[in-house]
C-alpha atoms as a PDB file:
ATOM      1  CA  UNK A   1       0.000   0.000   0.000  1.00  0.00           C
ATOM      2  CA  UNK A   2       2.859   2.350   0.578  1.00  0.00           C
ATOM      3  CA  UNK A   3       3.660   2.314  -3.004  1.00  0.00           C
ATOM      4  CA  UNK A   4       0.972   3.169  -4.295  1.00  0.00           C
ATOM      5  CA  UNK A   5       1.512   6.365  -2.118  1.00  0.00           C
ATOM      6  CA  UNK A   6       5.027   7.046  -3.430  1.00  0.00           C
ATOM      7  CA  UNK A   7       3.991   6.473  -6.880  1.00  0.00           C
ATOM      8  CA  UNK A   8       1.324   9.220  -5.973  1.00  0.00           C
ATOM      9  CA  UNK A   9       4.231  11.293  -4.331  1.00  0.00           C
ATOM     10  CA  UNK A  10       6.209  10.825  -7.595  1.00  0.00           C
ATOM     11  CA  UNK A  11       3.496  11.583  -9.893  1.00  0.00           C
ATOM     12  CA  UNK A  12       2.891  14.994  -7.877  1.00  0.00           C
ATOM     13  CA  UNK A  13       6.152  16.069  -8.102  1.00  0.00           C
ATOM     14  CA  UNK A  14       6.531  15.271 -11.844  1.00  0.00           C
ATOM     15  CA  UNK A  15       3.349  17.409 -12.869  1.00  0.00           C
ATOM     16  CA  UNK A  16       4.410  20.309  -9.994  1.00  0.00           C
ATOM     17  CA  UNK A  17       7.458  20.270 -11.966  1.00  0.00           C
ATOM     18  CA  UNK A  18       5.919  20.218 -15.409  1.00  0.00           C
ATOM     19  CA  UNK A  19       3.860  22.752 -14.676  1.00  0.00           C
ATOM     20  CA  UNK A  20       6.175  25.151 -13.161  1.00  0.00           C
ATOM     21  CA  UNK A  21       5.459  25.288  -9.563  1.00  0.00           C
ATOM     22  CA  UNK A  22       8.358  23.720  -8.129  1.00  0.00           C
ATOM     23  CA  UNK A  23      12.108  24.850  -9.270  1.00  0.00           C
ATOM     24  CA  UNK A  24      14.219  22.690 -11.289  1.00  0.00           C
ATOM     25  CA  UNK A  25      16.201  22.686 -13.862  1.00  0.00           C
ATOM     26  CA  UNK A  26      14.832  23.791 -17.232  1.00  0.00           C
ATOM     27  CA  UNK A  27      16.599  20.674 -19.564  1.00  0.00           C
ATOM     28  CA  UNK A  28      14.979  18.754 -16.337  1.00  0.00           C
ATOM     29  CA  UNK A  29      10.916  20.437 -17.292  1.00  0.00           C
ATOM     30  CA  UNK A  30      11.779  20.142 -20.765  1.00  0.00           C
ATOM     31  CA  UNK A  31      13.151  16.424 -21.192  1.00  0.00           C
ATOM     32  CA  UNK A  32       9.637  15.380 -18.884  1.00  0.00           C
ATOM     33  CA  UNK A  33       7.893  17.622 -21.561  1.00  0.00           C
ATOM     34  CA  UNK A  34       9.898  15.655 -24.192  1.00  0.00           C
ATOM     35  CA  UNK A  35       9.020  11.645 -22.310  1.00  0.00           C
ATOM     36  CA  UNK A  36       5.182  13.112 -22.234  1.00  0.00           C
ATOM     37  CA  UNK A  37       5.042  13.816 -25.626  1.00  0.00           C
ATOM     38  CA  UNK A  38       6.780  10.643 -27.169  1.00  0.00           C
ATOM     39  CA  UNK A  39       4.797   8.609 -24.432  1.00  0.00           C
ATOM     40  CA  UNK A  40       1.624  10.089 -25.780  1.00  0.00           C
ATOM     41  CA  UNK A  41       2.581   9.402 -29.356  1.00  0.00           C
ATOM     42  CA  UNK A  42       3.334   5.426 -28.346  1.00  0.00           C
ATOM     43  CA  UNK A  43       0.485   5.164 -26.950  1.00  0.00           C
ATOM     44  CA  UNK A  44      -1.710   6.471 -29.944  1.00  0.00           C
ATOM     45  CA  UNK A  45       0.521   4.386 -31.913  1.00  0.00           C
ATOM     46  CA  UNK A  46       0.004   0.973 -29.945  1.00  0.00           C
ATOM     47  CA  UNK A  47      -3.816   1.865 -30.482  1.00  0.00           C
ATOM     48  CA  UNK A  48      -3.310   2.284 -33.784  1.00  0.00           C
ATOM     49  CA  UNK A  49      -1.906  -0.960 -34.292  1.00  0.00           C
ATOM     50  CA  UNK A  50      -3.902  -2.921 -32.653  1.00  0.00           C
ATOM     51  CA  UNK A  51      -6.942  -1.563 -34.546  1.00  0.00           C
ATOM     52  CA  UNK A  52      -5.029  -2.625 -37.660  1.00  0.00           C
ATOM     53  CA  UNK A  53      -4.624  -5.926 -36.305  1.00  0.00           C
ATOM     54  CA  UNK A  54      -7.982  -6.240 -34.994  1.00  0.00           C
ATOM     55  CA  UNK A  55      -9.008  -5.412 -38.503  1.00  0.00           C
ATOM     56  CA  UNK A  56      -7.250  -8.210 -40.183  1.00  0.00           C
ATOM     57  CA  UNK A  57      -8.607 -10.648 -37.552  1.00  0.00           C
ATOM     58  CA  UNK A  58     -11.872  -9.551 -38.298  1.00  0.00           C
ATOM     59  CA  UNK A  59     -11.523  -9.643 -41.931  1.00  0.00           C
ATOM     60  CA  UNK A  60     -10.187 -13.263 -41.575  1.00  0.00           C
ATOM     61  CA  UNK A  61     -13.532 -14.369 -39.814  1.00  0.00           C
ATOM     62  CA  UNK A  62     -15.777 -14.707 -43.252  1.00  0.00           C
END
């Protein structure tokens, strides 16, 4: 259970640090910027994919 509370903790920090309300380093804000963005685009990309290959599968079925 106390995980799941650090992993809060962590998350907190990231987005306070994202967003500007906590001081760090700015190749620190923008390299989380940079993960966000290409984590984003995986995602939409994995989604993408599988569509595609739940296409095909479907297309197999007649």
């Amino acid at each position: 259970m106390m995980v799941l509370v650090w992993i809060i903790d962590l998350l907190v920090i990231i987005v306070q640090i994202m967003g500007g309300h906590r001081d760090a380093n700015p190749v620190l804000r923008v390299g989380l910027w940079v993960s966000l963005v290409c984590l984003i685009a995986a995602g939409i990309t994995a989604i993408g994919g599988l569509l595609v290959l739940l296409q095909m599968w479907l297309t197999s079925l007649r």
